[in-house]
PDB file of N, CA and C in Angstrom:
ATOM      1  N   UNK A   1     161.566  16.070 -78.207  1.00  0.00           N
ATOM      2  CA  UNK A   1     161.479  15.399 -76.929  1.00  0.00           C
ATOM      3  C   UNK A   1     160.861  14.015 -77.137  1.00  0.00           C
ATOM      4  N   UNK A   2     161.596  12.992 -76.360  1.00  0.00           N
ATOM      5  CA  UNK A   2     160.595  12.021 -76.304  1.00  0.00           C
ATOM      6  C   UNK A   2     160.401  10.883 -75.103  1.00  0.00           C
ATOM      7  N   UNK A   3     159.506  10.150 -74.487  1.00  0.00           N
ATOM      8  CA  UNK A   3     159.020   9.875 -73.738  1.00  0.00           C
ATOM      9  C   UNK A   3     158.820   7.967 -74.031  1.00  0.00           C
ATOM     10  N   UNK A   4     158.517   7.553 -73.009  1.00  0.00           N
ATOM     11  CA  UNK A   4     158.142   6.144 -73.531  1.00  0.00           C
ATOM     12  C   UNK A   4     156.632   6.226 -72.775  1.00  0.00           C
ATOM     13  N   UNK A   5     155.909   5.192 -73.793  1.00  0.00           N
ATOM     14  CA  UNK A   5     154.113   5.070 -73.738  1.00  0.00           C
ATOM     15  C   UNK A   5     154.210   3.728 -73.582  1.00  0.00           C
ATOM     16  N   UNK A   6     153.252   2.644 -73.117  1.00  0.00           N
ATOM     17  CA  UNK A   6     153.088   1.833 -73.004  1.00  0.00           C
ATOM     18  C   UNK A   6     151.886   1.816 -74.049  1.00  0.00           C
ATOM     19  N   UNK A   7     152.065   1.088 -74.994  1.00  0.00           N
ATOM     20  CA  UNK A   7     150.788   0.972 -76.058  1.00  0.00           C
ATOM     21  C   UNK A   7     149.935  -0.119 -75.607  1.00  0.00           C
ATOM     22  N   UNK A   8     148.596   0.278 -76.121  1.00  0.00           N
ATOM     23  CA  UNK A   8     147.199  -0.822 -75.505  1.00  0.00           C
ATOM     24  C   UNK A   8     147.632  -1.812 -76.912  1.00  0.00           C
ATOM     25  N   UNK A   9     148.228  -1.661 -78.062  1.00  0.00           N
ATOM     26  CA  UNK A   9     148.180  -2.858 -78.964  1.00  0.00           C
ATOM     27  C   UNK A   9     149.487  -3.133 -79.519  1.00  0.00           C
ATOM     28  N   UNK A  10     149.307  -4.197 -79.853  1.00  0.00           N
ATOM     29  CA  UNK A  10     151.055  -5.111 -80.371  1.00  0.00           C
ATOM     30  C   UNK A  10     151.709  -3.908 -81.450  1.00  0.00           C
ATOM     31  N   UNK A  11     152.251  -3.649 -81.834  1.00  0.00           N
ATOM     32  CA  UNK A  11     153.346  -2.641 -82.734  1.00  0.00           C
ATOM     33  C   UNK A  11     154.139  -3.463 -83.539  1.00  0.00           C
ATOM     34  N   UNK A  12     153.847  -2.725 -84.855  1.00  0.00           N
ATOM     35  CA  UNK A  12     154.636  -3.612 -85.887  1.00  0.00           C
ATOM     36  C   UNK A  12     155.679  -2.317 -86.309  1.00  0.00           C
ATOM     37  N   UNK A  13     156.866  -2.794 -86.046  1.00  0.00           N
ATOM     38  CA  UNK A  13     157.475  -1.096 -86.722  1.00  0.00           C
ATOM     39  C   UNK A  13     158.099  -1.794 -87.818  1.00  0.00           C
ATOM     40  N   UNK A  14     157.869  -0.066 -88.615  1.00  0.00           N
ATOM     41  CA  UNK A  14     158.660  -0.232 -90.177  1.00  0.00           C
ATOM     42  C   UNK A  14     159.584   0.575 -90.226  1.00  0.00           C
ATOM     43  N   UNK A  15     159.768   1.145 -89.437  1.00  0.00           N
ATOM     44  CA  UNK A  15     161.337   1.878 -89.487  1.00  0.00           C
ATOM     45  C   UNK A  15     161.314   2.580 -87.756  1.00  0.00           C
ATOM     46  N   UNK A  16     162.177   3.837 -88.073  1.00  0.00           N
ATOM     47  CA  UNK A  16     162.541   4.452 -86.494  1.00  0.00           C
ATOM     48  C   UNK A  16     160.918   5.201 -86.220  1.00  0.00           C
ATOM     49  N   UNK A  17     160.481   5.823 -87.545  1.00  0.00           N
ATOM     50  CA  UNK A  17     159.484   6.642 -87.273  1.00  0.00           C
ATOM     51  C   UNK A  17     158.073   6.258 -87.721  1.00  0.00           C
ATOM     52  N   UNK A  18     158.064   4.617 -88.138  1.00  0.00           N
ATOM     53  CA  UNK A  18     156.484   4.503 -88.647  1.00  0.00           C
ATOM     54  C   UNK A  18     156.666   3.111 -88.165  1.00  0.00           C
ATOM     55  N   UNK A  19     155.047   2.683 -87.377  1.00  0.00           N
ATOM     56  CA  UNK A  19     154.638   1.611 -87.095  1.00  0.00           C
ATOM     57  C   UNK A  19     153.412   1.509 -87.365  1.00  0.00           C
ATOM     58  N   UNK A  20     153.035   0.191 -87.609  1.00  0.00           N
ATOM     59  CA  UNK A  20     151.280  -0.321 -87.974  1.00  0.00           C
ATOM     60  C   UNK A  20     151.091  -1.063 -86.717  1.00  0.00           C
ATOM     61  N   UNK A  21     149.944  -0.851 -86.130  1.00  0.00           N
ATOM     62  CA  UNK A  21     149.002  -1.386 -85.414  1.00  0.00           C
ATOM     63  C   UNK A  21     148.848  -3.047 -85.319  1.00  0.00           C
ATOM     64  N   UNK A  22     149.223  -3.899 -84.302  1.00  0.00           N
ATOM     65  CA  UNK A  22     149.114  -5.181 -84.501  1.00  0.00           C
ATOM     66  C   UNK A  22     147.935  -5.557 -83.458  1.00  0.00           C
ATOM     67  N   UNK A  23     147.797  -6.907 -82.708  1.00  0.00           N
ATOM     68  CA  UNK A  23     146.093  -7.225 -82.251  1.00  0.00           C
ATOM     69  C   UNK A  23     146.932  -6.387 -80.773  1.00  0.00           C
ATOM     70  N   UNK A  24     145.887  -6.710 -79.831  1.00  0.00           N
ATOM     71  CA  UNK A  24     145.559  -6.078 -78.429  1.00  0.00           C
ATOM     72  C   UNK A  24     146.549  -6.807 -77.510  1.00  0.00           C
ATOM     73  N   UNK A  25     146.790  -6.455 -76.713  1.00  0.00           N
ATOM     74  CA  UNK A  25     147.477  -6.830 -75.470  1.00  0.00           C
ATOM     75  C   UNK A  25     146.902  -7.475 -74.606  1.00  0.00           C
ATOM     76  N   UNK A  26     145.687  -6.709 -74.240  1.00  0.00           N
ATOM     77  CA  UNK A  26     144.602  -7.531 -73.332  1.00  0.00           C
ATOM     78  C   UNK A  26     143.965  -8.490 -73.885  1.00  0.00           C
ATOM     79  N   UNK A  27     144.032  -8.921 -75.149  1.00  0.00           N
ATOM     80  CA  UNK A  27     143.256 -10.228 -75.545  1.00  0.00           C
ATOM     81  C   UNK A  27     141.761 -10.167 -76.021  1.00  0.00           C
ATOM     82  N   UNK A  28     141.024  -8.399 -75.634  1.00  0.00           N
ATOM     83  CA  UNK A  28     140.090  -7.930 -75.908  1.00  0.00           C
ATOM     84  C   UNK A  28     139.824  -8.120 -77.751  1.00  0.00           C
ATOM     85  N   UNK A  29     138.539  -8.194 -78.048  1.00  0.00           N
ATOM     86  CA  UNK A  29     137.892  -7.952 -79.200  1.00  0.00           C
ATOM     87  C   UNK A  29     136.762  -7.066 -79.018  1.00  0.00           C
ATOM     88  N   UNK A  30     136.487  -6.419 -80.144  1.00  0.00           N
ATOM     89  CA  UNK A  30     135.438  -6.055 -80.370  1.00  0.00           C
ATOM     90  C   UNK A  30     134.717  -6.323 -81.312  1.00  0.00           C
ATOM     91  N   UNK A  31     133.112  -6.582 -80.511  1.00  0.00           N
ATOM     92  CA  UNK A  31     131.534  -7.366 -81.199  1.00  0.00           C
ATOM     93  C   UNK A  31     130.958  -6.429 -81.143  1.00  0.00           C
ATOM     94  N   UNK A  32     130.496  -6.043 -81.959  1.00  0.00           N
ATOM     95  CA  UNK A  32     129.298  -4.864 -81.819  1.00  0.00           C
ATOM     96  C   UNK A  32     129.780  -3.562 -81.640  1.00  0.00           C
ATOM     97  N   UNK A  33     130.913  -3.391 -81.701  1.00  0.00           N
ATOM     98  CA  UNK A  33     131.616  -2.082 -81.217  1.00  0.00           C
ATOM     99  C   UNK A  33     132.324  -2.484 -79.381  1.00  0.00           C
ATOM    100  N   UNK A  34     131.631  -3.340 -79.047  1.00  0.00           N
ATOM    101  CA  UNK A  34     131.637  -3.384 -77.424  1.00  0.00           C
ATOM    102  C   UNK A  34     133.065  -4.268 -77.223  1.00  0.00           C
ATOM    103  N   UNK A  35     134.149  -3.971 -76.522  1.00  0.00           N
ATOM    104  CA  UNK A  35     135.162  -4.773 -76.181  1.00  0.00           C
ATOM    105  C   UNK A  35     134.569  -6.183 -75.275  1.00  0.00           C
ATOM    106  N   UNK A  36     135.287  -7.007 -75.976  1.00  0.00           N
ATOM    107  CA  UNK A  36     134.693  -7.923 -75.090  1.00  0.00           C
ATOM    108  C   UNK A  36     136.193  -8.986 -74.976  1.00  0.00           C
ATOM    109  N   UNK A  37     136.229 -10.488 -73.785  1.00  0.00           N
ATOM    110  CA  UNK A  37     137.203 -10.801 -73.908  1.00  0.00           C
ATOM    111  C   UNK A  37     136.943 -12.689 -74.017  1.00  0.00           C
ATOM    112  N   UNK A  38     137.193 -12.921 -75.061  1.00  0.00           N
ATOM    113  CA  UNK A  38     137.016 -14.262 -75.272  1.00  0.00           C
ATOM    114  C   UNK A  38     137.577 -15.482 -74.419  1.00  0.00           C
ATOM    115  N   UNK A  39     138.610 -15.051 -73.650  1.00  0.00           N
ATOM    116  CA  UNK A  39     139.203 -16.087 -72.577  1.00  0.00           C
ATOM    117  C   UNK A  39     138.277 -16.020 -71.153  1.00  0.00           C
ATOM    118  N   UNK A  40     137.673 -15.052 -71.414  1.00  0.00           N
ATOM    119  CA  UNK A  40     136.485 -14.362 -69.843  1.00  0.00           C
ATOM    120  C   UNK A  40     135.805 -15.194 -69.992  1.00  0.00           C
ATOM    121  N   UNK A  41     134.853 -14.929 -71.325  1.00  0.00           N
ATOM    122  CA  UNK A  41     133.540 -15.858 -71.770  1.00  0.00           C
ATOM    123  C   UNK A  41     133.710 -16.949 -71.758  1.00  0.00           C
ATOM    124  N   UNK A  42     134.697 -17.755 -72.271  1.00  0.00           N
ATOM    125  CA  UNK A  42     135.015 -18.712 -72.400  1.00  0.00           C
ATOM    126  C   UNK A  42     135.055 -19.865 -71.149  1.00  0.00           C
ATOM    127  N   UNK A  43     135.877 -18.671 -69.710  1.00  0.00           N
ATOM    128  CA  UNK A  43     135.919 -19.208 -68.728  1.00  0.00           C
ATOM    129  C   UNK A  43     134.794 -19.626 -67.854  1.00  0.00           C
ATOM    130  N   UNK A  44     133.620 -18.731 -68.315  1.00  0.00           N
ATOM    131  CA  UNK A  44     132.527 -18.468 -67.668  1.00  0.00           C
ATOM    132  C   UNK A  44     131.343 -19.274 -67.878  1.00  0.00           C
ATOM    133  N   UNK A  45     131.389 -19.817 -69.343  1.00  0.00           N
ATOM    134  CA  UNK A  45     131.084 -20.698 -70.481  1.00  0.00           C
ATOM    135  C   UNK A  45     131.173 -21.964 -69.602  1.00  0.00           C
ATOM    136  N   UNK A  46     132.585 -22.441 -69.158  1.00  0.00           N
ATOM    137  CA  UNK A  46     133.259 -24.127 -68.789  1.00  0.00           C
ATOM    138  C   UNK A  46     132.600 -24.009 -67.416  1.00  0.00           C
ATOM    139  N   UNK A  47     131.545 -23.053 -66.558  1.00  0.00           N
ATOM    140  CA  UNK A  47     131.031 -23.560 -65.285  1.00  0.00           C
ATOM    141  C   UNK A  47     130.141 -23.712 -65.549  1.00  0.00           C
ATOM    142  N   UNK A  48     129.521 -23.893 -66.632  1.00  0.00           N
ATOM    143  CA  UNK A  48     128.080 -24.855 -66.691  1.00  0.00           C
ATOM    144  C   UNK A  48     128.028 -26.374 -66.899  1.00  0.00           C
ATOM    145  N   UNK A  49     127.153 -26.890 -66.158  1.00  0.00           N
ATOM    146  CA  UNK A  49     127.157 -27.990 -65.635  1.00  0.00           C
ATOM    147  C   UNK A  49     127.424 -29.014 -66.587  1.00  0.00           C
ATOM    148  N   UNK A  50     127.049 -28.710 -67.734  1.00  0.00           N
ATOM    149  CA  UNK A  50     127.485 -29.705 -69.313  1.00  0.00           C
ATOM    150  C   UNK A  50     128.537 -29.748 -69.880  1.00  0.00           C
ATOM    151  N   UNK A  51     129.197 -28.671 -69.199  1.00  0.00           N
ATOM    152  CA  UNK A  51     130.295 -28.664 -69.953  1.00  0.00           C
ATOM    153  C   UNK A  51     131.896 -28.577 -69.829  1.00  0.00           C
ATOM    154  N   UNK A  52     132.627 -29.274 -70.383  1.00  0.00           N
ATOM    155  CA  UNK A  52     134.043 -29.858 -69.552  1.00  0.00           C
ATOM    156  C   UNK A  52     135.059 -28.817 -69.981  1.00  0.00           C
ATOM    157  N   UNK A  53     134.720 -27.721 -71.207  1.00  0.00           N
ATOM    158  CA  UNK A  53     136.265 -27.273 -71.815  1.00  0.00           C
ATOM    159  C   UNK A  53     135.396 -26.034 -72.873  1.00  0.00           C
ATOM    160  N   UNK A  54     135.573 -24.862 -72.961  1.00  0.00           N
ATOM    161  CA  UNK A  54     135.101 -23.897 -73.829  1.00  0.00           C
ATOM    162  C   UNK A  54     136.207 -23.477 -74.411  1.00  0.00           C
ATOM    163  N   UNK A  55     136.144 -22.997 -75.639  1.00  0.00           N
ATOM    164  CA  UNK A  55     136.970 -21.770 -76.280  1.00  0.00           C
ATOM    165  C   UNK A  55     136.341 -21.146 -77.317  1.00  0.00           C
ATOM    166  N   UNK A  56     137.184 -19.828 -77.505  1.00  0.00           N
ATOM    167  CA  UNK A  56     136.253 -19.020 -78.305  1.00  0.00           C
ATOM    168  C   UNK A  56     137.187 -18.884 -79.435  1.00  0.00           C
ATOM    169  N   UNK A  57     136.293 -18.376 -80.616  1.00  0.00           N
ATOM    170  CA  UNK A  57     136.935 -18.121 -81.483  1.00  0.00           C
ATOM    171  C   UNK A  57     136.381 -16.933 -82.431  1.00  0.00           C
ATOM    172  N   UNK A  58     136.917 -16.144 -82.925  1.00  0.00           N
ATOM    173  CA  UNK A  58     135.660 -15.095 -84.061  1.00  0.00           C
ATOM    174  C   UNK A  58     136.078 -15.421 -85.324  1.00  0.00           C
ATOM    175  N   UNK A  59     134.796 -15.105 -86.149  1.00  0.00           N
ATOM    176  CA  UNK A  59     134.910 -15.016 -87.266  1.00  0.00           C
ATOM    177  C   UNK A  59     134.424 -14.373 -87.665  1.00  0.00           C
ATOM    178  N   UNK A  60     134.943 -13.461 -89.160  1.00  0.00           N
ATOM    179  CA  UNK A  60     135.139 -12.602 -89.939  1.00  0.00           C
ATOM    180  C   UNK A  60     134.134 -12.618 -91.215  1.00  0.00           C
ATOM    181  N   UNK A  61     133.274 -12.280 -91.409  1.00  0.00           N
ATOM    182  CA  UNK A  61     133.112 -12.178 -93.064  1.00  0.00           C
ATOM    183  C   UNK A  61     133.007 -10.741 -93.598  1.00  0.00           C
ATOM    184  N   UNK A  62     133.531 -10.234 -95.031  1.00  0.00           N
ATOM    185  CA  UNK A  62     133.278  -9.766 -95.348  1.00  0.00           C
ATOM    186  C   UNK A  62     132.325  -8.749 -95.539  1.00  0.00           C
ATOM    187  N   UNK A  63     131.986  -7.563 -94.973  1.00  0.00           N
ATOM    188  CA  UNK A  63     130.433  -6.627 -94.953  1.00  0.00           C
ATOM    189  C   UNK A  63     129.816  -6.882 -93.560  1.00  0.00           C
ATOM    190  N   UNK A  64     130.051  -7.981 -92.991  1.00  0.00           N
ATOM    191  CA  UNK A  64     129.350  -8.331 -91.811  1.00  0.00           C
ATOM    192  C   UNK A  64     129.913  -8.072 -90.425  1.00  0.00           C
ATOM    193  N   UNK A  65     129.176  -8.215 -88.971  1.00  0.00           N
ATOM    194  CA  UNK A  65     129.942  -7.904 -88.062  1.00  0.00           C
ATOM    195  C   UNK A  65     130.649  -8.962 -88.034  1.00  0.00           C
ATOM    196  N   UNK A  66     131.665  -8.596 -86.972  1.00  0.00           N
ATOM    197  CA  UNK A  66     132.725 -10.115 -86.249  1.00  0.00           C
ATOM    198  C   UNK A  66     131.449 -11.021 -85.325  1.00  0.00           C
ATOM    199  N   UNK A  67     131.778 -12.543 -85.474  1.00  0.00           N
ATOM    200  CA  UNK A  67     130.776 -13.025 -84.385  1.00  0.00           C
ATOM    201  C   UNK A  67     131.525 -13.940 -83.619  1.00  0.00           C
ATOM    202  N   UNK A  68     131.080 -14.379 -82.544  1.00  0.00           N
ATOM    203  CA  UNK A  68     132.130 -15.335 -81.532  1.00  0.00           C
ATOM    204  C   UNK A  68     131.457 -16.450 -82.140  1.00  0.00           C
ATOM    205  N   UNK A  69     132.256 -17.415 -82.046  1.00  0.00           N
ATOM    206  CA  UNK A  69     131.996 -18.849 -82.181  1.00  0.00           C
ATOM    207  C   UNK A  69     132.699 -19.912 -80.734  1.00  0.00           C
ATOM    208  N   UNK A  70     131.603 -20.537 -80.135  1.00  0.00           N
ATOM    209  CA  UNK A  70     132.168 -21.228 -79.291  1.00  0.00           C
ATOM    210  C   UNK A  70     132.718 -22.826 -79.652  1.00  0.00           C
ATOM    211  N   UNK A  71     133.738 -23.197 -79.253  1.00  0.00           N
ATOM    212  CA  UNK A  71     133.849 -24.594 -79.730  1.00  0.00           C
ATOM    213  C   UNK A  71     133.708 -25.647 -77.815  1.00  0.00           C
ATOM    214  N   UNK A  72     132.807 -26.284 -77.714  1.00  0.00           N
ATOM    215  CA  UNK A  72     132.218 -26.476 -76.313  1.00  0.00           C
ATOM    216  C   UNK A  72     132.619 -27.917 -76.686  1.00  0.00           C
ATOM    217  N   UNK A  73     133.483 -28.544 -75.189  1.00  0.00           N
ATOM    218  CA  UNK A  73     133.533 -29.807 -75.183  1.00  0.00           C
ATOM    219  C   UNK A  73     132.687 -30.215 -73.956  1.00  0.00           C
ATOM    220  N   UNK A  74     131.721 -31.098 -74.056  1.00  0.00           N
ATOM    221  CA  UNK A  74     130.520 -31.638 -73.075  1.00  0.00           C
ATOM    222  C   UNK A  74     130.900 -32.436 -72.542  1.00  0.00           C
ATOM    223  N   UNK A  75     130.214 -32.591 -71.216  1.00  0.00           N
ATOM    224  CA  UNK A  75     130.489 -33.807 -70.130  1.00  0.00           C
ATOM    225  C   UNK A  75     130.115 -35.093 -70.890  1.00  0.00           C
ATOM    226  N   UNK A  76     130.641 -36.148 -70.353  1.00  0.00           N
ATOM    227  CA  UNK A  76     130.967 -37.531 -70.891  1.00  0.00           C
ATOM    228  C   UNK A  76     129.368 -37.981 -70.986  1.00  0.00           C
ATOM    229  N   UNK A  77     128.675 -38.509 -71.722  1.00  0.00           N
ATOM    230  CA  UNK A  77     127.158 -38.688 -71.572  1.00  0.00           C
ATOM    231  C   UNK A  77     126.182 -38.373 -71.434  1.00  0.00           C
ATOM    232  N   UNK A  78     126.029 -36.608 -72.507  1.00  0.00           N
ATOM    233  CA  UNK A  78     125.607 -35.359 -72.652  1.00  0.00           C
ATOM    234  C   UNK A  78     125.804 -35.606 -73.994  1.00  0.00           C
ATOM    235  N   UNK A  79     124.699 -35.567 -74.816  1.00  0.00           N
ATOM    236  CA  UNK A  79     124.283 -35.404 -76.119  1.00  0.00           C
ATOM    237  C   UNK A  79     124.348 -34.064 -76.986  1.00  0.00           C
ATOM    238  N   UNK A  80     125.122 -33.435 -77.772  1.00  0.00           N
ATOM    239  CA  UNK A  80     125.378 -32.908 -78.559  1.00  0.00           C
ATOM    240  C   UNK A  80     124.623 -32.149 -79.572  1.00  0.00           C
ATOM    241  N   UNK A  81     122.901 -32.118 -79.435  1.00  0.00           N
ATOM    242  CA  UNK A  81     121.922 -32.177 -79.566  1.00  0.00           C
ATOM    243  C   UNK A  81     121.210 -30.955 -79.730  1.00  0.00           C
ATOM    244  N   UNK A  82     119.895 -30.913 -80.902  1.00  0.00           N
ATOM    245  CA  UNK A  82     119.219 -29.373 -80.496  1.00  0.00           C
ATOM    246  C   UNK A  82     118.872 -28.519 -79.147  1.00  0.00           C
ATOM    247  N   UNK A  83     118.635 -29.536 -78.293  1.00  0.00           N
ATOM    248  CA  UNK A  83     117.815 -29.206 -76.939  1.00  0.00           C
ATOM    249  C   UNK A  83     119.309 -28.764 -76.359  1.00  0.00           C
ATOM    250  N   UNK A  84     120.195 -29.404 -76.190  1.00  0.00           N
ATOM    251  CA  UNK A  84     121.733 -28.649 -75.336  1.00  0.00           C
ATOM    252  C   UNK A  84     122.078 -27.636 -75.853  1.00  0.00           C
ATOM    253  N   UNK A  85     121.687 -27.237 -77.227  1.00  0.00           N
ATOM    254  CA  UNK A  85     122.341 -25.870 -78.263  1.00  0.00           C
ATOM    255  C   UNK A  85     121.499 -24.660 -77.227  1.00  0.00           C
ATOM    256  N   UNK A  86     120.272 -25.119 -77.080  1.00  0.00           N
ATOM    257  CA  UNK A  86     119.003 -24.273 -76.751  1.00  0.00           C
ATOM    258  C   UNK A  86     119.338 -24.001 -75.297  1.00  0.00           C
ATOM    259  N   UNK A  87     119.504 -24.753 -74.259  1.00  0.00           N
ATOM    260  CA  UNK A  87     120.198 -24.822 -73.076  1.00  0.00           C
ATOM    261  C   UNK A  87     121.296 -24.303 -72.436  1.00  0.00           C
ATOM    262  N   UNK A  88     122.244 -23.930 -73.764  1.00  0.00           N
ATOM    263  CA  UNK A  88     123.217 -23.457 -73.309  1.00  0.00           C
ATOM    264  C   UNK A  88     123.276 -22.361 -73.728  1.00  0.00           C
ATOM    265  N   UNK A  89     122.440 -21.986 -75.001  1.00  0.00           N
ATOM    266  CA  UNK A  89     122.152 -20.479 -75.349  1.00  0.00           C
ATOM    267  C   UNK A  89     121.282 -20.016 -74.319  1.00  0.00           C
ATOM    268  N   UNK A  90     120.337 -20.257 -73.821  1.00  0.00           N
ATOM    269  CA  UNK A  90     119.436 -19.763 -72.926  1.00  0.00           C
ATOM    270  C   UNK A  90     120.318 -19.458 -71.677  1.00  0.00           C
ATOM    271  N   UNK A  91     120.806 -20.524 -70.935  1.00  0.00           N
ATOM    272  CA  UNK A  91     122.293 -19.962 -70.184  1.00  0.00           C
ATOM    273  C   UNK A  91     123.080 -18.934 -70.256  1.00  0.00           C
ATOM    274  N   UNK A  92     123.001 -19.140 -71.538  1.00  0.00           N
ATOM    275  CA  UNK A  92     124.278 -17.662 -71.960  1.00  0.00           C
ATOM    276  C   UNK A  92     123.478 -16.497 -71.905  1.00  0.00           C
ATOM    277  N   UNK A  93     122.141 -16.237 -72.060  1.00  0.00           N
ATOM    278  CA  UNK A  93     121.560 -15.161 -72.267  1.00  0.00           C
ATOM    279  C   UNK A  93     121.171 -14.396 -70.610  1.00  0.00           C
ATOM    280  N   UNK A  94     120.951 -15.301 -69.766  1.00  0.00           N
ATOM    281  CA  UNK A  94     121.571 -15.242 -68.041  1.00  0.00           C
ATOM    282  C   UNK A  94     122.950 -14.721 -67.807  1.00  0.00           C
ATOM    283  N   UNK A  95     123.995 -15.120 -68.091  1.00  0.00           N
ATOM    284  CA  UNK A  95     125.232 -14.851 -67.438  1.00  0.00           C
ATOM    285  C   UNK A  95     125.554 -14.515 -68.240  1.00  0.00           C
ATOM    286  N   UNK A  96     125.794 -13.895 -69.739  1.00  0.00           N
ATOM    287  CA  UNK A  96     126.718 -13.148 -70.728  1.00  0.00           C
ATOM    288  C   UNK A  96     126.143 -11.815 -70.756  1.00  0.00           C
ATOM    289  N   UNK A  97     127.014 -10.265 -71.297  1.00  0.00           N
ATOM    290  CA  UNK A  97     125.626  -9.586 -72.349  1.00  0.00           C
ATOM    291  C   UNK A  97     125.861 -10.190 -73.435  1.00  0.00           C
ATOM    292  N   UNK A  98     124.985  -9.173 -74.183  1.00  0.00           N
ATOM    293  CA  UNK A  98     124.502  -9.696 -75.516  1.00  0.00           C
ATOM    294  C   UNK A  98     125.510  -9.774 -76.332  1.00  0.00           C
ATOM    295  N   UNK A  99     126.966  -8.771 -76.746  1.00  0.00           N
ATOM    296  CA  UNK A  99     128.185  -8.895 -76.726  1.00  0.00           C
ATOM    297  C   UNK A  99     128.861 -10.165 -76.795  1.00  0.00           C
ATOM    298  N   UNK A 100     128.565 -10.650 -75.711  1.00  0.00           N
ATOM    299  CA  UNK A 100     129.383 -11.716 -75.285  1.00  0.00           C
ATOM    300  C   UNK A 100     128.907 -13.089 -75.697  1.00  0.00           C
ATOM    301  N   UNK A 101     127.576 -12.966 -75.965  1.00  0.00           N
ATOM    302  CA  UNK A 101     127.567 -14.242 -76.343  1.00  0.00           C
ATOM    303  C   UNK A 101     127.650 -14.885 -77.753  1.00  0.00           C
ATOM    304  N   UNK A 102     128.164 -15.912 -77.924  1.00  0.00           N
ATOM    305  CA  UNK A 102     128.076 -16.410 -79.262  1.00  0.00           C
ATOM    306  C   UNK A 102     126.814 -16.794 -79.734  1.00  0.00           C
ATOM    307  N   UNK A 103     127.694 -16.860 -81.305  1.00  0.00           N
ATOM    308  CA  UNK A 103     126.128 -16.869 -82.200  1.00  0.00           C
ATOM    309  C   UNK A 103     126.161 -18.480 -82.802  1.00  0.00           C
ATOM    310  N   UNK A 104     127.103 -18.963 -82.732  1.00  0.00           N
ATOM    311  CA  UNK A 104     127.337 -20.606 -83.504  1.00  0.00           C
ATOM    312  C   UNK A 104     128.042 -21.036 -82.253  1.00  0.00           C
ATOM    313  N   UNK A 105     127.397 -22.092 -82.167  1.00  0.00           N
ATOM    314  CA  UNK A 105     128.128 -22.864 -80.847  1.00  0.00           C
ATOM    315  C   UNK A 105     128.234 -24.033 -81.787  1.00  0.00           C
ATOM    316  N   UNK A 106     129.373 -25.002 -81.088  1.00  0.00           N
ATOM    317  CA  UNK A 106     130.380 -26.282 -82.055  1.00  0.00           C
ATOM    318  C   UNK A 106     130.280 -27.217 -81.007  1.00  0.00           C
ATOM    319  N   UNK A 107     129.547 -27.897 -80.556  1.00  0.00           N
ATOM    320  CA  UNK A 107     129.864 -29.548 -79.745  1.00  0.00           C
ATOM    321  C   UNK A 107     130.416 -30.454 -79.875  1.00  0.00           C
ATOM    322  N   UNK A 108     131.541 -30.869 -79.033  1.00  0.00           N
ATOM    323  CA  UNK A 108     131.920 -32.314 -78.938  1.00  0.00           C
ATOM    324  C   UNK A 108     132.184 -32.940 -78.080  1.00  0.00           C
ATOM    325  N   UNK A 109     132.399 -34.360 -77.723  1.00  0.00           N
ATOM    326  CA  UNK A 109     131.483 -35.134 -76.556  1.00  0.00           C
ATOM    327  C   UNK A 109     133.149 -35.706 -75.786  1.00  0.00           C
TER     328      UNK A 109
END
């Protein structure tokens, strides 16, 4: 018998009867074990007052967890600076969980 499923992730098939697992549908990752969604954060990221344009990105190393990396474009005459890194992490620690927030943030003006 067979049925059709709607799969939660992309499908790579290798024949009629075997497929490998490709990324997510929903755009979800998981940090920490915890699904999280980088276009969310991201969006949630661009309503702070410094900042004109967010995106996320993860990265991978070897042995280690996955971590988000934000790449943050700042309002026009907003400095790029230790004190805005600190500002906008402290922000994030308000409106993200812990999940969600990145660990390397990337500025440009």
């Amino acid at each position: 018998e067979t049925r059709p499923v709607g799969a939660m992730d992309h499908l790579a098939w290798d024949g009629a009867r075997s497929f490998s697992l490709g990324g997510r549908r929903d755009g979800a990752v998981q940090i920490s074990g915890v699904n999280v969604f980088p276009e969310k954060i991201a969006s949630i990221m661009a309503t702070h007052e410094d900042i004109v344009a967010c995106k996320l990105r993860i990265v991978s190393k070897a042995g280690a967890l996955d971590r988000l990396v934000a790449d943050i474009t700042l309002r026009e005459g907003v400095l790029p600076d230790e004190d805005m890194a600190w500002a906008v992490d402290n922000w994030c620690r308000i409106k993200l969980r812990p999940p969600e927030r990145p660990r390397i943030y990337n500025f440009t003006t």
